[in-house]
Protein backbone atom coordinates (compact mmCIF):
# COMPACT_ATOMS: atom_id res chain seq x y z
CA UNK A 1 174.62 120.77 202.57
CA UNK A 2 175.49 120.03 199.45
CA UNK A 3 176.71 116.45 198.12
CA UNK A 4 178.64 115.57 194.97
CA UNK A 5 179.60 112.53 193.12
CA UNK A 6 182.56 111.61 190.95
CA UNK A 7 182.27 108.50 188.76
CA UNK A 8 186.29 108.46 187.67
CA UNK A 9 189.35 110.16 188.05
CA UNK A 10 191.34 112.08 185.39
CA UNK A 11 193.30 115.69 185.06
CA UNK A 12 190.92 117.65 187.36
CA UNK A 13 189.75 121.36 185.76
CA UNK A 14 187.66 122.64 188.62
CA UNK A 15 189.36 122.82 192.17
CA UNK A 16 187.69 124.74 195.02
CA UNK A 17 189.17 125.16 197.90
CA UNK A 18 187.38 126.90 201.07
CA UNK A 19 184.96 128.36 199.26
CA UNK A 20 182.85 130.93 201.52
CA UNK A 21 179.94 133.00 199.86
CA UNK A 22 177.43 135.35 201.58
CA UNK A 23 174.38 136.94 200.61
CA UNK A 24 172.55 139.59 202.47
CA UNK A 25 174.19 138.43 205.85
CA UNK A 26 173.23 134.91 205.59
CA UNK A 27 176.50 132.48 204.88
CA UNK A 28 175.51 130.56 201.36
CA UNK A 29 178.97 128.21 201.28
CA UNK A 30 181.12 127.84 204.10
CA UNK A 31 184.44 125.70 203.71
CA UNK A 32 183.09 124.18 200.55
CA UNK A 33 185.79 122.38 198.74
CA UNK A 34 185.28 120.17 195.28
CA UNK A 35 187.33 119.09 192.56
CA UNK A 36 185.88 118.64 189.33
CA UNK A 37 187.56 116.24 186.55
CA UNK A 38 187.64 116.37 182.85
CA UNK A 39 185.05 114.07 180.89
CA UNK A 40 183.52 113.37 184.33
CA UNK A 41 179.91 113.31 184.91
CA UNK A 42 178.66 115.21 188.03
CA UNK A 43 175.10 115.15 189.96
CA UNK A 44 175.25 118.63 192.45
CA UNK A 45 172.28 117.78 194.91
CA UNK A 46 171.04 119.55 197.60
CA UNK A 47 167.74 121.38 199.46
CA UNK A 48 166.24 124.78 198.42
CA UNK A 49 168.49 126.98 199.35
CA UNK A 50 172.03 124.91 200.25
CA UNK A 51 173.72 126.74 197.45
CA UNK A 52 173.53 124.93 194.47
CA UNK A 53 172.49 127.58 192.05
CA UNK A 54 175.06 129.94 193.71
CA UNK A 55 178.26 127.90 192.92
CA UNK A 56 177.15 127.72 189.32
CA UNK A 57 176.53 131.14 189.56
CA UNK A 58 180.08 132.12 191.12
CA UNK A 59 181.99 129.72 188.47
CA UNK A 60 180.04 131.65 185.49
CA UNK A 61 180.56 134.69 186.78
CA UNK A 62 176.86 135.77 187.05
CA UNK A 63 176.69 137.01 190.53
CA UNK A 64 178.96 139.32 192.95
CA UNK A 65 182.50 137.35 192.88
CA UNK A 66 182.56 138.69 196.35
CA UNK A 67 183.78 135.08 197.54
CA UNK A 68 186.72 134.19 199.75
CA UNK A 69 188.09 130.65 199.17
CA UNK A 70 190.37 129.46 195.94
CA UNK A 71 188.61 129.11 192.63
CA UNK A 72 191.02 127.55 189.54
CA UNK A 73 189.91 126.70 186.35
CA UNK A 74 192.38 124.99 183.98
CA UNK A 75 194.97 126.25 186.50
CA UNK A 76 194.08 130.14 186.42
CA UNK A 77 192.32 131.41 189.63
CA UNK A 78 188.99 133.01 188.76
CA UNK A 79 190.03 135.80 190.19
CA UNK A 80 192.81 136.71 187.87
CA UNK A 81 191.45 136.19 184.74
CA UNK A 82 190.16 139.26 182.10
CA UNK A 83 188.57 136.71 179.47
CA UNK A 84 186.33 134.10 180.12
CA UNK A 85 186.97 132.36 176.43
CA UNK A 86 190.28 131.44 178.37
CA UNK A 87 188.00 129.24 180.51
CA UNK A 88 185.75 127.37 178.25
CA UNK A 89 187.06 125.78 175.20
């Protein structure tokens, strides 16, 4: 299980909806759902294994975007995009 904290609200940037990620027949994120605000600070915590380093991965793009669930980043969905620059500014 993962846990997250927000510390205040403003425009959110990051919003996951039922994430689901699997790797080598074992489910990694199931129903995972977050939504991450601008000029927030975040703590991601969780055991060995929950998936921690795998959602960074997916939202990076640095692993098999093999994922079903709603990624959107500054209001494009991950899966649409063609240039990451469009992500980070």
């Amino acid at each position: 299980m993962i846990w997250w904290q927000s510390f205040d609200f403003t425009e959110s940037s990051v919003v996951i909806k039922n994430l689901n990620f699997s790797y080598k027949n074992k489910q990694i994120l199931k129903d995972f759902n977050l939504e991450i605000f601008e000029k927030e600070i975040y703590v991601l915590l969780g055991n060995n294994g929950s998936g921690k380093s795998t959602l960074f991965n997916i939202l990076t793009n640095q692993t098999d975007q093999n994922y079903t669930g709603s990624i959107q980043i500054n209001g494009i969905s991950l899966h649409e995009f063609q240039n990451w620059n469009q992500f980070w500014r």
